[in-house]
Protein backbone atom coordinates (compact mmCIF):
# COMPACT_ATOMS: atom_id res chain seq x y z
CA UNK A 1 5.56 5.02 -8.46
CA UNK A 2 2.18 6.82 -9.23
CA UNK A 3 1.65 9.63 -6.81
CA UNK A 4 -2.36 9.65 -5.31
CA UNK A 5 -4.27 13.08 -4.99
CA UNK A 6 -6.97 13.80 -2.83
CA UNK A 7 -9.48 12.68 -5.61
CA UNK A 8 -8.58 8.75 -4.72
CA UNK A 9 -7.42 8.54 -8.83
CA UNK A 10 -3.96 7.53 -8.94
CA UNK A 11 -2.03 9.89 -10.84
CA UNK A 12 1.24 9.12 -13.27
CA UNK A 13 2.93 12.06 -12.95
CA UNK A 14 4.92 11.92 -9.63
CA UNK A 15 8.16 10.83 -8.26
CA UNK A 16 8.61 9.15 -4.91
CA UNK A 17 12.53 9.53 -3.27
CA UNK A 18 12.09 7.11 -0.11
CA UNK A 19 14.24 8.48 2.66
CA UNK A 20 17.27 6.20 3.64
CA UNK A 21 16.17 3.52 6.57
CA UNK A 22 12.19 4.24 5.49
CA UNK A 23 10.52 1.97 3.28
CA UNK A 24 7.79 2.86 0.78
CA UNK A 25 4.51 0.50 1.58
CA UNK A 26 2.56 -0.99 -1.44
CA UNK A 27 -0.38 -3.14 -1.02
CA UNK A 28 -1.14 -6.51 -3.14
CA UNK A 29 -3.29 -4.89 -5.17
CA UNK A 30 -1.75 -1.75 -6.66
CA UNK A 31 -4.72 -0.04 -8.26
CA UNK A 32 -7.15 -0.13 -5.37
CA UNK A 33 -4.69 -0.82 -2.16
CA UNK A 34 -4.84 2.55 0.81
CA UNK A 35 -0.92 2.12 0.37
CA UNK A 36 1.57 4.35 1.29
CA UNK A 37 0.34 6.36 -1.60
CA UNK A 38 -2.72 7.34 0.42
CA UNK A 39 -1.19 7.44 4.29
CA UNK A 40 -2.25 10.60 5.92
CA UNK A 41 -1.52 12.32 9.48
CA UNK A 42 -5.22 12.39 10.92
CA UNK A 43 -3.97 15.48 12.64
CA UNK A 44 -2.53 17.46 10.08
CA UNK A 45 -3.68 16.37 6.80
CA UNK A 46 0.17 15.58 5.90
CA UNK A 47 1.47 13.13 3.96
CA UNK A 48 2.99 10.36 5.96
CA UNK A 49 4.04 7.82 2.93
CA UNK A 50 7.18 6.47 4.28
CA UNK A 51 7.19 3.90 7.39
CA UNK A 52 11.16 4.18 9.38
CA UNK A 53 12.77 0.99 9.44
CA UNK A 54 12.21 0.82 13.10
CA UNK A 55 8.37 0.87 13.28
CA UNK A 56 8.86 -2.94 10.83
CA UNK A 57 7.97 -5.50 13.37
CA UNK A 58 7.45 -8.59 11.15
CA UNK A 59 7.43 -9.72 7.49
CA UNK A 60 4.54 -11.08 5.46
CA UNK A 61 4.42 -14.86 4.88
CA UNK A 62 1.43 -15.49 2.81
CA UNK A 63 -1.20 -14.09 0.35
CA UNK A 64 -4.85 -14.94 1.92
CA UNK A 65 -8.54 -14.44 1.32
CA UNK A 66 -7.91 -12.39 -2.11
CA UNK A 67 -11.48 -9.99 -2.80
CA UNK A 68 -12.29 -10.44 -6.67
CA UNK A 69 -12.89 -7.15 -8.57
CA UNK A 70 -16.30 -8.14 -9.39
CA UNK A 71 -17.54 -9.53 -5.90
CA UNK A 72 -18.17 -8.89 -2.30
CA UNK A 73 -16.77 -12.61 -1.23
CA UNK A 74 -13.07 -13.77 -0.95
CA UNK A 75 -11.57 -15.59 -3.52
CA UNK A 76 -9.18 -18.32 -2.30
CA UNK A 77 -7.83 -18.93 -5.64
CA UNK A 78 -4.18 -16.98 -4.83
CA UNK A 79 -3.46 -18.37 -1.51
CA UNK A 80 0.10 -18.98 -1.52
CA UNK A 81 3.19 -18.84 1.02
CA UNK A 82 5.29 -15.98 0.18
CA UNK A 83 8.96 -16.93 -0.43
């Protein structure tokens, strides 16, 4: 997993070691997604990258209203269920 500095550019050289019972959040879109690679505390500045199993209250069921790269409007081209 690509570790994400300050700068917003995704880096390649980091390593990720999720926490048992945490889970590691990635977003659809893995080159431009405010993931877990980007979660900060608002207080401290901290990295917060890892969401406890606890804080999961439901699971995602389908892909909707995709944003092309090249476009301000939602493309509905993707929208599928999620199996």
């Amino acid at each position: 997993i690509r570790r994400c500095e300050k700068s917003g550019f995704y880096r390649n050289d980091g390593y990720w070691v999720v926490p048992e019972g945490h889970y590691f959040m990635m977003g659809d879109n893995r080159g431009r997604s405010s993931d877990s690679r980007l979660w900060r505390n608002p207080a401290t500045g901290e990295a917060m990258s890892f969401v406890p199993a606890e804080h999961i209250v439901g699971k995602a069921g389908a892909v909707w209203m995709h944003w092309d790269e090249f476009t301000s409007l939602p493309s509905f081209s993707r929208n599928k269920a999620i199996q």
